[in-house]
Protein backbone atom coordinates (compact mmCIF):
# COMPACT_ATOMS: atom_id res chain seq x y z
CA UNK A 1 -90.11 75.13 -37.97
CA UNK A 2 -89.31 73.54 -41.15
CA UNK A 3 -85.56 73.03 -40.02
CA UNK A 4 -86.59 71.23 -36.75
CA UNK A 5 -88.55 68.79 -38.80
CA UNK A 6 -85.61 67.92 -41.17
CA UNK A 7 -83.62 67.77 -38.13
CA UNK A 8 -86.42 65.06 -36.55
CA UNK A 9 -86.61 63.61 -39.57
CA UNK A 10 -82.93 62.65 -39.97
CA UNK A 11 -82.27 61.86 -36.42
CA UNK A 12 -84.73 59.34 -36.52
CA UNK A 13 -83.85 57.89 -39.83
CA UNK A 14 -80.11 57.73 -38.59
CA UNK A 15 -81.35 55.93 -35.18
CA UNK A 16 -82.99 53.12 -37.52
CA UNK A 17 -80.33 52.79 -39.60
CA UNK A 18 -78.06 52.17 -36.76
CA UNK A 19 -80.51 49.82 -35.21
CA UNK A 20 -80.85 47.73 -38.52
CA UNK A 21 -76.92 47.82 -38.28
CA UNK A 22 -76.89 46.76 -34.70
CA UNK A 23 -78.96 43.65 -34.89
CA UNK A 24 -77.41 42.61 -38.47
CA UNK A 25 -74.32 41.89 -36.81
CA UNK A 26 -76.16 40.15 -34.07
CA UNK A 27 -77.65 37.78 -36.24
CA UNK A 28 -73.96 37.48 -38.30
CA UNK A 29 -72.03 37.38 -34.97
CA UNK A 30 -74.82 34.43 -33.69
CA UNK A 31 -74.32 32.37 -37.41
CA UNK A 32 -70.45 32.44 -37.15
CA UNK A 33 -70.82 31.34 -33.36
CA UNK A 34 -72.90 28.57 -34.76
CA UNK A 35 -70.58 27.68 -37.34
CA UNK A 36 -67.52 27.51 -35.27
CA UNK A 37 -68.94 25.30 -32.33
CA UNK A 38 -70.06 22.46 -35.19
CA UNK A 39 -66.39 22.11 -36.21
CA UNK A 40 -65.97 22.15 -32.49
CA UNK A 41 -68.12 19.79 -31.85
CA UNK A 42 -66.56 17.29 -34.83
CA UNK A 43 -62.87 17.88 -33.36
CA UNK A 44 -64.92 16.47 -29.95
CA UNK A 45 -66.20 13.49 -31.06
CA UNK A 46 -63.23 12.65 -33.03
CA UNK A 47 -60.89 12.92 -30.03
CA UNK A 48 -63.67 10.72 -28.39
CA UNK A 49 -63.47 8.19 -30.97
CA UNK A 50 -59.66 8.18 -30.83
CA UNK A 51 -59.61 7.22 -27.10
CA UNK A 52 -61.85 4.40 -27.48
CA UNK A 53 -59.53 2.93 -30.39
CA UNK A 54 -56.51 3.25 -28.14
CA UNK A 55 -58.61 1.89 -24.65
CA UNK A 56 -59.83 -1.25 -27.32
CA UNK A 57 -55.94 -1.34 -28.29
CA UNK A 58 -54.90 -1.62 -24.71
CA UNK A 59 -52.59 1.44 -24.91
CA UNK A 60 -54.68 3.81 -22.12
């Protein structure tokens, strides 16, 4: 009896643990995502800026 509820005990803690693990690198995974599509987002709007320049210039 007493080694079924140690048994419980630690499967369930281990299940938690690997939830909390789980959704941690959700949440990092979703931050770096972020991250990456702002410098994405600059490299954009630069190229955007850089064709304008050159349509003003008369070269495209």
């Amino acid at each position: 009896m007493e080694l079924t509820f140690i048994f419980t005990v630690a499967l369930t803690t281990t299940m938690i643990v690997v939830m909390l693990v789980l959704i941690a690198i959700i949440i990092y995974q979703r931050w770096r995502i972020g991250e990456q599509n702002v410098f994405i987002e600059r490299f954009i709007r630069q190229n955007e800026e850089m064709r304008e320049k050159l349509r003003k210039a008369g070269i495209v």
